[in-house]
PDB file of N, CA and C in Angstrom:
ATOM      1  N   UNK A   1       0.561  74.634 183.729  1.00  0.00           N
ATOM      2  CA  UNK A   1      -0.434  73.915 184.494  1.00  0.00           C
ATOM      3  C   UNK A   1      -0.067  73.964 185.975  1.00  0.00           C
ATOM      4  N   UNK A   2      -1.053  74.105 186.677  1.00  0.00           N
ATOM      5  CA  UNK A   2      -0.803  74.190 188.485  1.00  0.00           C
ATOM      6  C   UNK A   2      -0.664  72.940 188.922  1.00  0.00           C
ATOM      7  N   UNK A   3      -0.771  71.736 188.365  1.00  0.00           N
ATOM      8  CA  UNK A   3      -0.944  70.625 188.966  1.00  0.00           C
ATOM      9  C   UNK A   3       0.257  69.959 188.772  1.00  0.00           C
ATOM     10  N   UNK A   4       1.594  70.213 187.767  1.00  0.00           N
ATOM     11  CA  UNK A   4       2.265  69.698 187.129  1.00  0.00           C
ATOM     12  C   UNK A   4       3.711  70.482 187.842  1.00  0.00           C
ATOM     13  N   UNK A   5       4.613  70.298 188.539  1.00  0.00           N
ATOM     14  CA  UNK A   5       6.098  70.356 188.590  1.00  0.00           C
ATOM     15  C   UNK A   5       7.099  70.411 188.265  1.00  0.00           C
ATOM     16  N   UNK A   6       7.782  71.286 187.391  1.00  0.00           N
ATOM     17  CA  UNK A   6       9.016  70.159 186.772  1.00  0.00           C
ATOM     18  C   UNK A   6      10.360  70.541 187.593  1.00  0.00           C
ATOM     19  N   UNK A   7      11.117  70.653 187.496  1.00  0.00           N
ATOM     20  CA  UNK A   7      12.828  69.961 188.318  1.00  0.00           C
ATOM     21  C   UNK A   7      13.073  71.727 188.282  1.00  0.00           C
ATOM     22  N   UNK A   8      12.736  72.380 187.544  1.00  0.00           N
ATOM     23  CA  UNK A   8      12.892  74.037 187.879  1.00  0.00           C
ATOM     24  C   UNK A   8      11.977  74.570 188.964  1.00  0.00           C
ATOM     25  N   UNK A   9      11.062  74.494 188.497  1.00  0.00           N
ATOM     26  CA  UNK A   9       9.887  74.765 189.949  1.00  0.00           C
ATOM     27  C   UNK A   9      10.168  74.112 191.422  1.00  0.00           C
ATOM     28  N   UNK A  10      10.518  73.358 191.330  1.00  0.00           N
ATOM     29  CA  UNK A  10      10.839  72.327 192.672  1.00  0.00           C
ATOM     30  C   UNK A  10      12.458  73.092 193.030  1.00  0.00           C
ATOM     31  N   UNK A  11      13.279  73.150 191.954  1.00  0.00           N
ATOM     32  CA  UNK A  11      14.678  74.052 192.642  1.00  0.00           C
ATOM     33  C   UNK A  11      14.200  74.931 193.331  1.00  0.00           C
ATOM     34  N   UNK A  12      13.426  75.992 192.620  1.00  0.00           N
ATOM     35  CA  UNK A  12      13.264  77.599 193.422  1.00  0.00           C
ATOM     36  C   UNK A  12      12.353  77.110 194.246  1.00  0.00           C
ATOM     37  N   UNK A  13      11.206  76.234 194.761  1.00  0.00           N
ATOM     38  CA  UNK A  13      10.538  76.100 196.126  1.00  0.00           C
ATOM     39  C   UNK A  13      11.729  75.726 197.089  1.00  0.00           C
ATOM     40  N   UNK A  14      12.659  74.887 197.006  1.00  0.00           N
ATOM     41  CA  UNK A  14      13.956  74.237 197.828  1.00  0.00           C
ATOM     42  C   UNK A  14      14.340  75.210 198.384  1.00  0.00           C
ATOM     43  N   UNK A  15      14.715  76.302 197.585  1.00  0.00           N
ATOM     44  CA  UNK A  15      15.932  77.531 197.950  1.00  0.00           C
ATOM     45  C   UNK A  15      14.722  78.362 198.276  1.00  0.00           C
ATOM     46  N   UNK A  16      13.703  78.564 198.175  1.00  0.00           N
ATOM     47  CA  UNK A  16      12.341  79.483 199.260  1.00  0.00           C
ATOM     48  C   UNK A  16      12.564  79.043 200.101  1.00  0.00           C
ATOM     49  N   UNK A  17      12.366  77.800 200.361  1.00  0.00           N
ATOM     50  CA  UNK A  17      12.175  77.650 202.074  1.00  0.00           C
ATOM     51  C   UNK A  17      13.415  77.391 202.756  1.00  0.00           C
ATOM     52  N   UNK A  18      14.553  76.908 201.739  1.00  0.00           N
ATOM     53  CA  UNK A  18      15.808  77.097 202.894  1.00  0.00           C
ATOM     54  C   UNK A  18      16.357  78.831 203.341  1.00  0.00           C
ATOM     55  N   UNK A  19      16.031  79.349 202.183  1.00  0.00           N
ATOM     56  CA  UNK A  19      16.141  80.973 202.844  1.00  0.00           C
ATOM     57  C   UNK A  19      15.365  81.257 203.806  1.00  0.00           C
ATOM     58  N   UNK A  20      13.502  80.930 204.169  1.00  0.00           N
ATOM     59  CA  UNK A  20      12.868  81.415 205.120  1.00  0.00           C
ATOM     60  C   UNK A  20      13.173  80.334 206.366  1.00  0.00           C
ATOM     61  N   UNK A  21      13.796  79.457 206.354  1.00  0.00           N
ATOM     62  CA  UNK A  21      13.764  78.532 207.360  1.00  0.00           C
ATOM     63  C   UNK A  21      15.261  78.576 207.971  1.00  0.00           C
ATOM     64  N   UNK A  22      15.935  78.004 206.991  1.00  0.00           N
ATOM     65  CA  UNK A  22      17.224  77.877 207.157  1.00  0.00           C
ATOM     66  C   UNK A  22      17.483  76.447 207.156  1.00  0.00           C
ATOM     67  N   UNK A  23      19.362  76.204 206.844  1.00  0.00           N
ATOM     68  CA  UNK A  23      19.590  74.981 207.032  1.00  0.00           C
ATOM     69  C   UNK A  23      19.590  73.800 207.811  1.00  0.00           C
ATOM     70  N   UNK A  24      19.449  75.211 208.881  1.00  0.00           N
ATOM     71  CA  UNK A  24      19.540  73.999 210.666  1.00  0.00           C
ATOM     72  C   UNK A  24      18.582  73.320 210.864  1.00  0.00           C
ATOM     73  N   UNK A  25      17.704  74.382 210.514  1.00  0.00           N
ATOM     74  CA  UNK A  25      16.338  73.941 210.977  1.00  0.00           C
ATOM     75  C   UNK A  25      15.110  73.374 210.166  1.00  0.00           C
ATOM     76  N   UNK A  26      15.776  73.113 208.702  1.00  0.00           N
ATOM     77  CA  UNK A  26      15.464  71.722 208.079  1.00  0.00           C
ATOM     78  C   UNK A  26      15.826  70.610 208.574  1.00  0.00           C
ATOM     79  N   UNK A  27      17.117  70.604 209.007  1.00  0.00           N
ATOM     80  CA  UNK A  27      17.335  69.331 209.142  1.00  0.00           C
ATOM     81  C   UNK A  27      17.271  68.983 210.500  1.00  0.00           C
ATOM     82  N   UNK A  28      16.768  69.712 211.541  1.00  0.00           N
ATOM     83  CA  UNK A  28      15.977  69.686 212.504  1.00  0.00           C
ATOM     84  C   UNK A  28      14.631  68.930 212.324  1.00  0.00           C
ATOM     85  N   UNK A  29      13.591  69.432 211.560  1.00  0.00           N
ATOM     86  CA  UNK A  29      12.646  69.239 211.290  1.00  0.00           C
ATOM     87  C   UNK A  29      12.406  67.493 210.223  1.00  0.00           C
ATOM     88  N   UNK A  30      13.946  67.684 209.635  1.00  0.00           N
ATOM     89  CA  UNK A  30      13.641  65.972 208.714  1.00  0.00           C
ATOM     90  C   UNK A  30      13.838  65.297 209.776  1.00  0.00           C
ATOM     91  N   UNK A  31      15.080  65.336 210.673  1.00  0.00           N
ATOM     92  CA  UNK A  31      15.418  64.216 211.812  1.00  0.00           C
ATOM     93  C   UNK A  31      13.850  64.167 212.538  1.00  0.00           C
ATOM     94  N   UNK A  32      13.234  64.872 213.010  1.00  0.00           N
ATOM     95  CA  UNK A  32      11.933  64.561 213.698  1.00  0.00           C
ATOM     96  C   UNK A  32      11.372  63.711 213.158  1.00  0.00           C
ATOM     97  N   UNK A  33      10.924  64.177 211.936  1.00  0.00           N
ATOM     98  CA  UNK A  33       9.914  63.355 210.743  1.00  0.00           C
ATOM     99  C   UNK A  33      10.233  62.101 210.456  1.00  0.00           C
ATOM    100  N   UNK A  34      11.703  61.783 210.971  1.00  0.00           N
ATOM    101  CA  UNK A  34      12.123  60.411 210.085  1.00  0.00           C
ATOM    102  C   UNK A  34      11.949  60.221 211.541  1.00  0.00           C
ATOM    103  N   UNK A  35      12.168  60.286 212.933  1.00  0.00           N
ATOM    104  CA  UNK A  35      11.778  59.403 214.133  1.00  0.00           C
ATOM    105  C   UNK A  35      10.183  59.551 214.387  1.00  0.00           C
ATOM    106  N   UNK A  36       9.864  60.118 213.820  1.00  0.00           N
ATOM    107  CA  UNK A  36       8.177  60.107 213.885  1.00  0.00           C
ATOM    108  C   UNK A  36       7.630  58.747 212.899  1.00  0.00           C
ATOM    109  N   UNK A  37       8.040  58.852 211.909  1.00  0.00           N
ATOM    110  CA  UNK A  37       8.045  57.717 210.961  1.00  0.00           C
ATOM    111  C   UNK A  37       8.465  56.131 211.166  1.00  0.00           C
ATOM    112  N   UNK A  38       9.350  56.598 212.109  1.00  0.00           N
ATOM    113  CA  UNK A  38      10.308  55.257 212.467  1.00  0.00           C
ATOM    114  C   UNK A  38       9.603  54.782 213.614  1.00  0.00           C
ATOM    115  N   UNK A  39       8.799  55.068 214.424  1.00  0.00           N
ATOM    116  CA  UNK A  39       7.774  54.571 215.684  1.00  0.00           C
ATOM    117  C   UNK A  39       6.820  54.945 214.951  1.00  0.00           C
ATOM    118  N   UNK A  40       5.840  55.253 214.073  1.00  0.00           N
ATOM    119  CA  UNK A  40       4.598  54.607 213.486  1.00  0.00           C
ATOM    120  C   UNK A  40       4.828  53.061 212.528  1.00  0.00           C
ATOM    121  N   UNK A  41       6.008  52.949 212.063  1.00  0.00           N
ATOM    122  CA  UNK A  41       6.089  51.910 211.727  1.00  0.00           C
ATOM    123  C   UNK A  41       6.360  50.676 212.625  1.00  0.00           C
ATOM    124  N   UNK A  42       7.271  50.832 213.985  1.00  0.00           N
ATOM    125  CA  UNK A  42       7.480  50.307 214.823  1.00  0.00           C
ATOM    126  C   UNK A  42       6.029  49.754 215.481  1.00  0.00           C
ATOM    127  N   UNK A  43       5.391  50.924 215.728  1.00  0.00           N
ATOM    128  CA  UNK A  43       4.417  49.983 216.656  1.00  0.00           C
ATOM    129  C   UNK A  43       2.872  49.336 215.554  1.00  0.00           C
ATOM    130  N   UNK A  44       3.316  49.772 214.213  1.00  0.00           N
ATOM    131  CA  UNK A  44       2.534  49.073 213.562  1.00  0.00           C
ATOM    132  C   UNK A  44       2.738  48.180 213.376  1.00  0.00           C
ATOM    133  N   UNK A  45       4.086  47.304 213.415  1.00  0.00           N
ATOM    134  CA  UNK A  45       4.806  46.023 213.935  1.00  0.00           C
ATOM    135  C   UNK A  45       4.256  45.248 215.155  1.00  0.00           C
ATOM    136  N   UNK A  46       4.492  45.887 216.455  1.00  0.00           N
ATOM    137  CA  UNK A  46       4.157  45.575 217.335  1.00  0.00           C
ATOM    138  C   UNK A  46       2.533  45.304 217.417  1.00  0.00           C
ATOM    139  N   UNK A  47       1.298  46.008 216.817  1.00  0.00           N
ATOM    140  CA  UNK A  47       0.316  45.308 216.913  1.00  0.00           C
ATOM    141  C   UNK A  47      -0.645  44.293 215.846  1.00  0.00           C
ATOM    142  N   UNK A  48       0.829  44.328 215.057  1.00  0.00           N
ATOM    143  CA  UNK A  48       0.662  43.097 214.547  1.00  0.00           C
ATOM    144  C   UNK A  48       0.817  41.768 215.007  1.00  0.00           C
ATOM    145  N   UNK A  49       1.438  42.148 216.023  1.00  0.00           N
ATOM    146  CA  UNK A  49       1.707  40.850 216.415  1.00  0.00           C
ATOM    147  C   UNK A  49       0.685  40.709 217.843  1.00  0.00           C
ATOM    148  N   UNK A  50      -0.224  41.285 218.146  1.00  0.00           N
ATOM    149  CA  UNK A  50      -1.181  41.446 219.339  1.00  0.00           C
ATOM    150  C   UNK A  50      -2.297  40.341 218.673  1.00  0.00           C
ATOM    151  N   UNK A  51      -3.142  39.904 219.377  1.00  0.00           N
ATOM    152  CA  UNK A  51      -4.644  39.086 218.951  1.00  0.00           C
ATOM    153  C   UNK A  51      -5.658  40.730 219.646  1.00  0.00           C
ATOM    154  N   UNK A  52      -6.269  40.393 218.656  1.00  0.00           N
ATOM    155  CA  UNK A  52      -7.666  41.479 218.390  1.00  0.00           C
ATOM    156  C   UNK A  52      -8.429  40.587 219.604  1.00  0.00           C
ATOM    157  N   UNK A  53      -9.127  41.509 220.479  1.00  0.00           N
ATOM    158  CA  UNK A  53      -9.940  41.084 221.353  1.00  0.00           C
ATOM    159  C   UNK A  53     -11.431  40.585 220.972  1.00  0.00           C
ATOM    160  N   UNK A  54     -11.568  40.868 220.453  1.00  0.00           N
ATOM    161  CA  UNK A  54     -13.319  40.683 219.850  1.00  0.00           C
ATOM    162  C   UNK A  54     -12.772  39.224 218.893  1.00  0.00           C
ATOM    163  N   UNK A  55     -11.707  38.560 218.583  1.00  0.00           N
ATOM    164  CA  UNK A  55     -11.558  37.143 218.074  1.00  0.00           C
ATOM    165  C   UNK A  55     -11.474  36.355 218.908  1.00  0.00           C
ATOM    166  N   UNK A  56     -12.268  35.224 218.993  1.00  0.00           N
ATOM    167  CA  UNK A  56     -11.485  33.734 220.146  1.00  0.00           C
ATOM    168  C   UNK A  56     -10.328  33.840 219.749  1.00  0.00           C
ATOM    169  N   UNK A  57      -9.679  32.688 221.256  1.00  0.00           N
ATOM    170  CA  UNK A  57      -8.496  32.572 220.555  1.00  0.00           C
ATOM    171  C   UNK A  57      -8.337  31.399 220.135  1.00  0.00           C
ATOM    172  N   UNK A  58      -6.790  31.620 219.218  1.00  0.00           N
ATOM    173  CA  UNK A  58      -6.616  30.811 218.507  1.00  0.00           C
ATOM    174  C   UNK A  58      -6.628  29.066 218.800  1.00  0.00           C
ATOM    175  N   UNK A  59      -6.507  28.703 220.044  1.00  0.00           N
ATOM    176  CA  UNK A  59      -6.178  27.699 220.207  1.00  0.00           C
ATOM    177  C   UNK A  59      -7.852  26.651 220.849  1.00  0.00           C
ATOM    178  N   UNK A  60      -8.620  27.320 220.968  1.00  0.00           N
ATOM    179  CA  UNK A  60     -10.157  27.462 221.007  1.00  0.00           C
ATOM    180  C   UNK A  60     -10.470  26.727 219.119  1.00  0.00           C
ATOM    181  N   UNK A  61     -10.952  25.573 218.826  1.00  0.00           N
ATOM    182  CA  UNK A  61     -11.311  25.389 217.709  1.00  0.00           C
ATOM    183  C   UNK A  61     -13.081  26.866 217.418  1.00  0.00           C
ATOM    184  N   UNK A  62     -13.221  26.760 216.034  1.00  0.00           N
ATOM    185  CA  UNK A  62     -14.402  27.254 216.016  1.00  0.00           C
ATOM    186  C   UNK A  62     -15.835  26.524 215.992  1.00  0.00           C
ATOM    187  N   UNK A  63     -16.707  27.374 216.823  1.00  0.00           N
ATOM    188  CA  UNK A  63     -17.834  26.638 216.880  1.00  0.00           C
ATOM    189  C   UNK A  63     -18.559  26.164 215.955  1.00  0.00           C
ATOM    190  N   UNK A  64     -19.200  25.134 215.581  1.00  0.00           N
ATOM    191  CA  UNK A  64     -19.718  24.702 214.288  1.00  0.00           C
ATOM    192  C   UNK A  64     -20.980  25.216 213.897  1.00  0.00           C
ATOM    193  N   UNK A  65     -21.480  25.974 213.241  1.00  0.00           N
ATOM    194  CA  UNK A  65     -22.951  26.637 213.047  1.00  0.00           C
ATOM    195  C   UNK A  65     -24.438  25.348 213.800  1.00  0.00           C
ATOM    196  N   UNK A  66     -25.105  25.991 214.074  1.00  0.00           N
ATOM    197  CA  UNK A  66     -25.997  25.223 214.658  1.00  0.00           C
ATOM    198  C   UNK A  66     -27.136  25.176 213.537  1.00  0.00           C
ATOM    199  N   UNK A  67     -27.924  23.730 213.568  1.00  0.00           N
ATOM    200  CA  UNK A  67     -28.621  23.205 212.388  1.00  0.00           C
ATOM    201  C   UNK A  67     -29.889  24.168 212.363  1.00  0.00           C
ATOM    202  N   UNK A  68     -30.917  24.633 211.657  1.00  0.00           N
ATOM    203  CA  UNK A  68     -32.020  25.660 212.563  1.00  0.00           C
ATOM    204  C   UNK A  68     -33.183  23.971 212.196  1.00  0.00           C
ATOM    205  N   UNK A  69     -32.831  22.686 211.331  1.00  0.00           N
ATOM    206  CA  UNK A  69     -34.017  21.662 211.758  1.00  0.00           C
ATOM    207  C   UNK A  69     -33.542  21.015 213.011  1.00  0.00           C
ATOM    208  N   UNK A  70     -34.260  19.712 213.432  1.00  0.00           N
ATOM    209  CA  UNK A  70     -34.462  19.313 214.441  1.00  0.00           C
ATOM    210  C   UNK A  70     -33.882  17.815 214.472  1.00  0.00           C
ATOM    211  N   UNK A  71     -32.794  18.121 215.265  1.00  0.00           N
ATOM    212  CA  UNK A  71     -31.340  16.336 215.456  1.00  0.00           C
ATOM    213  C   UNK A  71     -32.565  15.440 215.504  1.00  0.00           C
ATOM    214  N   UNK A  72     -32.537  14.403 214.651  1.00  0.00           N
ATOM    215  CA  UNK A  72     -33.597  13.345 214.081  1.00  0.00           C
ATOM    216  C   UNK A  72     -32.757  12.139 215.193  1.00  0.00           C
ATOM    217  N   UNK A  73     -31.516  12.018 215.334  1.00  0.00           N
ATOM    218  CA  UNK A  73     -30.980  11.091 216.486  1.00  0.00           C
ATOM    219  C   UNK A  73     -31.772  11.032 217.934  1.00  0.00           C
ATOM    220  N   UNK A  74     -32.149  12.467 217.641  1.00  0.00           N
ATOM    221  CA  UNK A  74     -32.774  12.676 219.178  1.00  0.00           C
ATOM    222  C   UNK A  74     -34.194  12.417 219.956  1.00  0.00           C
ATOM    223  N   UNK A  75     -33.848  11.360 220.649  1.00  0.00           N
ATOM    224  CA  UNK A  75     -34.892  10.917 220.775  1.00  0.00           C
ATOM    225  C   UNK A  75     -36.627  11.735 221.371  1.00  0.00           C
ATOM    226  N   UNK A  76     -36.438  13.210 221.923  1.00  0.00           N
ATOM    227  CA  UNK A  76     -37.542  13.704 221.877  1.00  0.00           C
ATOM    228  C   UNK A  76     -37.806  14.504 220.615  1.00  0.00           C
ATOM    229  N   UNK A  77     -37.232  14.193 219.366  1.00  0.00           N
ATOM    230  CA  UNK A  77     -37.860  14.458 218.148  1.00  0.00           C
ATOM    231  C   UNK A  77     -38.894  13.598 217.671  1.00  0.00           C
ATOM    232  N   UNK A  78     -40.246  14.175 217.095  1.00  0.00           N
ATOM    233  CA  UNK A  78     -41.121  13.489 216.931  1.00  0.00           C
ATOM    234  C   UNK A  78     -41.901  13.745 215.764  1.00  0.00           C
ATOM    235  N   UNK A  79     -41.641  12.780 214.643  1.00  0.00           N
ATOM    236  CA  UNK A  79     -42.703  13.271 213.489  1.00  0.00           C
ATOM    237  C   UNK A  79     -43.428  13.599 213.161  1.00  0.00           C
ATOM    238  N   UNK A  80     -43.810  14.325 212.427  1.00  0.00           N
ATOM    239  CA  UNK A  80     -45.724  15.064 212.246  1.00  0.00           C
ATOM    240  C   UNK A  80     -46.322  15.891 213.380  1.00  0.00           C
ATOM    241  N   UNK A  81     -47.350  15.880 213.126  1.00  0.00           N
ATOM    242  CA  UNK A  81     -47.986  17.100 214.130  1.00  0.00           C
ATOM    243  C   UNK A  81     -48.151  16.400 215.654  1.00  0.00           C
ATOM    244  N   UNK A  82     -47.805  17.481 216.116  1.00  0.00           N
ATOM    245  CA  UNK A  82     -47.953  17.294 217.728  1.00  0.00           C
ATOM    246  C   UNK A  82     -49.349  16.707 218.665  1.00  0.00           C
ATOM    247  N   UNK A  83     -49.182  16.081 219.738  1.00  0.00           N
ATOM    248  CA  UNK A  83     -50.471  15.525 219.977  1.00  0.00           C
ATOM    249  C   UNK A  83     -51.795  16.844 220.080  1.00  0.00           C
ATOM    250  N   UNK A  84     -52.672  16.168 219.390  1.00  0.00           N
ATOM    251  CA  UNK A  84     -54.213  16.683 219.505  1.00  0.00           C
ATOM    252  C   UNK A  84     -54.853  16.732 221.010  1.00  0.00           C
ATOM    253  N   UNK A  85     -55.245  17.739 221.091  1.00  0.00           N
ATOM    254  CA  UNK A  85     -56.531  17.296 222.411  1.00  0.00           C
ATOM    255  C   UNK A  85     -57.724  17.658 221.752  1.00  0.00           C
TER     256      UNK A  85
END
């Protein structure tokens, strides 16, 4: 099966590419990868700890939804239909 690996197949790919590459320059290429790795995780740290601009902030309570009827306290609220002419 092409989709499937086992511990023989994976030896002879190892020893392919350390023959076409070489030793140096694997481990050239892992040291990169692991400091490439090591600052995507870093600053995925760092903007975790940022506030998203498009949120209030935190110290701002949130606004309370507004009613769509009409504050009955208020005194230019007025029952029933509006005056006639």
């Amino acid at each position: 099966m092409l989709g499937r690996l086992g511990p023989t197949e994976l030896i002879i790919i190892l020893v392919i590419v350390i023959l076409i590459f070489g030793a140096s320059r694997l481990a050239d290429v892992g040291g990169a990868l692991g400091k490439g790795i090591k600052e995507f995780r870093k600053s995925v740290k760092e903007e975790e700890g940022e506030e998203d601009p498009l949120l209030p902030p935190p110290d701002r309570p949130p606004e309370e939804p507004r009613s769509s009827t009409a504050d009955r306290s208020d005194p230019s609220y007025v029952k029933g239909p509006g005056p006639q002419h």
